[in-house]
N, C-alpha and C. Protein backbone atom coordinates (compact mmCIF):
# COMPACT_ATOMS: atom_id res chain seq x y z
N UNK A 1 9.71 -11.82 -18.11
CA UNK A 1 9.05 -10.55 -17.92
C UNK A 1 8.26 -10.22 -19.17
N UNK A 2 7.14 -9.77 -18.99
CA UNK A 2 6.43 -9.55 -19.88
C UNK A 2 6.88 -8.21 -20.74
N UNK A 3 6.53 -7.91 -21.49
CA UNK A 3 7.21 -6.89 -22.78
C UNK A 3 6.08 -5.88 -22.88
N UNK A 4 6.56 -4.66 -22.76
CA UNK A 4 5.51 -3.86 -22.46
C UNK A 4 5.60 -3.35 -24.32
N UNK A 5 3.64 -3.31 -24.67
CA UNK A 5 3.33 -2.72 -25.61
C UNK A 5 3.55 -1.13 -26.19
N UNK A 6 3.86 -0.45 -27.07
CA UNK A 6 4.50 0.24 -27.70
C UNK A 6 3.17 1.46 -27.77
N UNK A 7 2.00 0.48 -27.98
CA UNK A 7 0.42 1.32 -27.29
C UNK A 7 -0.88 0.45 -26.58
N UNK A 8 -1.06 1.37 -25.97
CA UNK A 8 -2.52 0.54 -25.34
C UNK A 8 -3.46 1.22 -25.43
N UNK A 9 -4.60 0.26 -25.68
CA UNK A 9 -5.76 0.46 -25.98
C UNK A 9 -6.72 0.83 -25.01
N UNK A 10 -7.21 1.47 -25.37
CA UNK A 10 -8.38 2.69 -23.92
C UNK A 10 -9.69 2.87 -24.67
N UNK A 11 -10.11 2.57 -24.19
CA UNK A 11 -11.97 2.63 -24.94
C UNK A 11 -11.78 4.51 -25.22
N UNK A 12 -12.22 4.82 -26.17
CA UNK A 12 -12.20 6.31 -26.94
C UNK A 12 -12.74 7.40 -25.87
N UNK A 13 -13.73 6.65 -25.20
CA UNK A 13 -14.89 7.94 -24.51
C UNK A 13 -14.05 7.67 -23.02
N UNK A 14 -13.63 6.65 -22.55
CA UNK A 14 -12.60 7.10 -21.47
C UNK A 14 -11.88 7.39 -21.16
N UNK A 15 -10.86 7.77 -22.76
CA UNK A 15 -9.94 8.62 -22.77
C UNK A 15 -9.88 9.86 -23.22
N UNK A 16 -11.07 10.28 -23.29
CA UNK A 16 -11.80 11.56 -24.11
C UNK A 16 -11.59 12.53 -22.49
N UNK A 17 -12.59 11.14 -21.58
CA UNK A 17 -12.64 12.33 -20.42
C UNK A 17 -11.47 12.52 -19.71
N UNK A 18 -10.64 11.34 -19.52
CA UNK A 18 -9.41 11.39 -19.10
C UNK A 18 -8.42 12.74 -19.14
N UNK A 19 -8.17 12.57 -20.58
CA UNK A 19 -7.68 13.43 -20.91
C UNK A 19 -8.37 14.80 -20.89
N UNK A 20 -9.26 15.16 -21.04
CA UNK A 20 -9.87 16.43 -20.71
C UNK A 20 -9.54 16.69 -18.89
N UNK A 21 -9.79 15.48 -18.34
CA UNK A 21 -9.46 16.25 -16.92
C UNK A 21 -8.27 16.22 -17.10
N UNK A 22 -7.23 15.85 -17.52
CA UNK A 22 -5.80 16.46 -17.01
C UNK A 22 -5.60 17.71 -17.91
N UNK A 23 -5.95 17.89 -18.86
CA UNK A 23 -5.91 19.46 -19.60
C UNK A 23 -6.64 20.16 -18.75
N UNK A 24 -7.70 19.87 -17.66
CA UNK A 24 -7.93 20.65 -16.66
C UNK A 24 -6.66 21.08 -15.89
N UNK A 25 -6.34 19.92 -15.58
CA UNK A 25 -5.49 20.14 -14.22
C UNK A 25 -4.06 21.09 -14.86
N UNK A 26 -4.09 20.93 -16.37
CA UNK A 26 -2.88 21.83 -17.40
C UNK A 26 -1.40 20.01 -16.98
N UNK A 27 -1.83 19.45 -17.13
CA UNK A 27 -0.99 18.03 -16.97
C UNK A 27 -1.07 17.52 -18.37
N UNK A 28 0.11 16.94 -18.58
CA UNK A 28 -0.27 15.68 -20.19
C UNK A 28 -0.80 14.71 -19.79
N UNK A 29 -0.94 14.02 -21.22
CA UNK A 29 -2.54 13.18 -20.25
C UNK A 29 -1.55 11.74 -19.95
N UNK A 30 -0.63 11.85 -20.98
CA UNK A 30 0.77 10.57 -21.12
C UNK A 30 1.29 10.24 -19.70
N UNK A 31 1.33 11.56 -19.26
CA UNK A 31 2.22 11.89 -18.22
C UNK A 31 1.39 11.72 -16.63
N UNK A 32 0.15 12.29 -16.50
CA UNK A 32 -0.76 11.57 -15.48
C UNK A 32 -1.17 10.09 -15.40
N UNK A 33 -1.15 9.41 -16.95
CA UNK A 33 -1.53 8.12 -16.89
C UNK A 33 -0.36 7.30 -16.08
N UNK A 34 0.57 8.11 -16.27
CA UNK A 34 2.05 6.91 -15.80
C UNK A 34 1.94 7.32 -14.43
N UNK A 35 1.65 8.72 -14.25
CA UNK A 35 1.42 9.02 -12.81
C UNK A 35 0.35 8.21 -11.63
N UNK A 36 -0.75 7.99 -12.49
CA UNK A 36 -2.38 7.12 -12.36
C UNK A 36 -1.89 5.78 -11.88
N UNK A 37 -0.84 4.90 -12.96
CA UNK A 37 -0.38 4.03 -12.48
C UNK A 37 0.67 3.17 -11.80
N UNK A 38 1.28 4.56 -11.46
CA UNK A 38 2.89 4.33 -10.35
C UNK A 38 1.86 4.35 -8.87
N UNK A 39 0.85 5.45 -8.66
CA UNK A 39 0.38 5.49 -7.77
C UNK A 39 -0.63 4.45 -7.66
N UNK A 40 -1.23 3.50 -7.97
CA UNK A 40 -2.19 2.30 -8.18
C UNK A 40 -1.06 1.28 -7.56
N UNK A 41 -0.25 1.37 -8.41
CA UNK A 41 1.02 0.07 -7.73
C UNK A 41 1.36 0.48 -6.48
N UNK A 42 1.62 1.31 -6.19
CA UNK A 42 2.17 1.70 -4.81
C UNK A 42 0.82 1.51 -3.75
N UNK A 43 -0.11 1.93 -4.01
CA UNK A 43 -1.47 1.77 -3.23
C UNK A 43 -1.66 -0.27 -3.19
N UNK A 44 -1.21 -0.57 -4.27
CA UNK A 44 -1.28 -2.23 -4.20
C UNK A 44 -0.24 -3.10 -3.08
N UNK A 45 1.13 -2.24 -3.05
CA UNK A 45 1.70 -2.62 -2.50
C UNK A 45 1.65 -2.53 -0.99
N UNK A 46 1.51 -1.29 -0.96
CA UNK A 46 0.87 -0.65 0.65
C UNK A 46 -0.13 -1.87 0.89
N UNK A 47 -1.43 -2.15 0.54
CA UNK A 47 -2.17 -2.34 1.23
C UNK A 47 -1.88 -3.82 1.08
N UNK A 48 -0.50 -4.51 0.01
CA UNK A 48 -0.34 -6.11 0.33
C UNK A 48 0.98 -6.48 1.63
N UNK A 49 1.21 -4.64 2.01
CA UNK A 49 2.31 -4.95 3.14
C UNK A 49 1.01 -4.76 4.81
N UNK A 50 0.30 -4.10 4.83
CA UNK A 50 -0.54 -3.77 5.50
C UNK A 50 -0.96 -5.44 5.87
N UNK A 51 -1.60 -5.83 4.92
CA UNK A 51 -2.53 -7.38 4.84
C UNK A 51 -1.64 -8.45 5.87
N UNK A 52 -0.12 -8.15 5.05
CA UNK A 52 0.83 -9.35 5.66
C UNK A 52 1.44 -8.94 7.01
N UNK A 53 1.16 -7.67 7.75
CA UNK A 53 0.93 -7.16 9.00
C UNK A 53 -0.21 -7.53 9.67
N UNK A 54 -1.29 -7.42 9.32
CA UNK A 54 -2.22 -7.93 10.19
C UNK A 54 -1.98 -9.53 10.49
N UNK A 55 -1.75 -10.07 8.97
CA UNK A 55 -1.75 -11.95 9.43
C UNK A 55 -0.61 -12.03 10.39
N UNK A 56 0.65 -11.55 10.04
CA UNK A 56 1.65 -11.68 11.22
C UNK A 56 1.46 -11.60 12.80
N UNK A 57 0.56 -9.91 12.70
CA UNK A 57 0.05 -9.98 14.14
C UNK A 57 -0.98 -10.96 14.87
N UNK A 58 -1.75 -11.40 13.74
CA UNK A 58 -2.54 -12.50 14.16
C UNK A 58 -2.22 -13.64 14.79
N UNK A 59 -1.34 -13.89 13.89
CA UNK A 59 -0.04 -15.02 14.62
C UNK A 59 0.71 -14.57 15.68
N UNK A 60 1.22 -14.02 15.88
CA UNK A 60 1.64 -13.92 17.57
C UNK A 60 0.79 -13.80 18.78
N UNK A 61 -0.86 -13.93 18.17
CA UNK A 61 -0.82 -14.37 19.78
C UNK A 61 -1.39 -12.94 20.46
N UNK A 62 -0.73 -11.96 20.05
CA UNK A 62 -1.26 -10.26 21.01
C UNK A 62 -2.56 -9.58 20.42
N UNK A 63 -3.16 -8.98 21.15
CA UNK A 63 -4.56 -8.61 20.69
C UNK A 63 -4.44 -6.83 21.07
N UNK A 64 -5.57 -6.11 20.28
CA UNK A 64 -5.16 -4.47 20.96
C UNK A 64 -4.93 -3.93 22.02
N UNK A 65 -5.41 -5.04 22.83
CA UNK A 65 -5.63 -5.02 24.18
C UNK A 65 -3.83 -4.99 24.99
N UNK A 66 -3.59 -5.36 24.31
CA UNK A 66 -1.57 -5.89 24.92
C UNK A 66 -0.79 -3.99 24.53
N UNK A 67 -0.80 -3.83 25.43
CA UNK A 67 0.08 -2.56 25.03
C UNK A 67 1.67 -2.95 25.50
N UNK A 68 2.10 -1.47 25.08
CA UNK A 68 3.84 -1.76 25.17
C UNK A 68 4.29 -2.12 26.40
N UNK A 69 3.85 -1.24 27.33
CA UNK A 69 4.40 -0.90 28.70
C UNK A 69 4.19 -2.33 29.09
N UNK A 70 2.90 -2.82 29.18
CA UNK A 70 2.59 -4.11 29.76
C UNK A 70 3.74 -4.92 29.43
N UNK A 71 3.92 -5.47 27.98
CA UNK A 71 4.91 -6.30 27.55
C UNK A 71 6.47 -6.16 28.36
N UNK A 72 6.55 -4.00 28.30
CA UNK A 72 7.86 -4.54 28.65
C UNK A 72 8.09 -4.51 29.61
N UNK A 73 6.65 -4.31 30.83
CA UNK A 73 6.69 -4.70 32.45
C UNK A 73 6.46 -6.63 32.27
N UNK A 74 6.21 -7.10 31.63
CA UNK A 74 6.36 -8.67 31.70
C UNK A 74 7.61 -8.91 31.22
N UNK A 75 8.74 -8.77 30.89
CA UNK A 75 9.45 -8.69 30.12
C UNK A 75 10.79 -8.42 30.99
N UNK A 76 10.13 -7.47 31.90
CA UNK A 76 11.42 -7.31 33.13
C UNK A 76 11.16 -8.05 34.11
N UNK A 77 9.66 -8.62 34.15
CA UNK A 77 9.34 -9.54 35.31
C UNK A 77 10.10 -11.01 34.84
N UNK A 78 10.25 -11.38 33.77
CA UNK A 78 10.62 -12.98 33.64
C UNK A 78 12.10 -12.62 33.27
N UNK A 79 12.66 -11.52 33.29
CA UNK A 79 14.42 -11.07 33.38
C UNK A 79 14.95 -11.24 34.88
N UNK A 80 13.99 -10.26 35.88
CA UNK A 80 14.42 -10.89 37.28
C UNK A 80 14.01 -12.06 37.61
N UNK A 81 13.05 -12.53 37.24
CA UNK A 81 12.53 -14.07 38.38
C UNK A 81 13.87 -15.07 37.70
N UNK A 82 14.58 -14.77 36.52
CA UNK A 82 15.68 -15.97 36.24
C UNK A 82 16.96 -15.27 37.18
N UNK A 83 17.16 -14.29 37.35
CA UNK A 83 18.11 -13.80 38.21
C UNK A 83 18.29 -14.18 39.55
């Protein structure tokens, strides 16, 4: 695991404005940045669980077109025809 630095470096004038908008908002600026990037990870993760939903659905085969009911009227049809 990588070792997180003690400070990081932010170009001056983008943390000038940064921080001015969260003294807008009356926020620390410490405290939105961690906020900035819990929510970035979570938006990363969302949209790498989203991604591996679509390929999954891709792979089975069903298109938008397949709704529920249909499935689970096929579904009771190949339950009785083995009966």
């Amino acid at each position: 695991m990588a070792q997180m630095p003690e400070q990081i470096k932010v170009d001056r004038k983008l943390w000038s404005k940064f921080s001015a908008e969260a003294k807008k908002s009356r926020k620390d600026p410490a405290r939105l940045l961690s906020e900035v990037l819990r929510e970035y990870l979570d938006r990363k993760e969302r949209q790498r669980l989203l991604d591996e939903s679509i390929r999954q659905a891709k792979r089975s085969g069903l298109t938008e077109d397949d709704d529920i009911e249909g499935m689970i009227k096929a579904l009771r049809k190949k339950r009785l025809a083995k009966t």
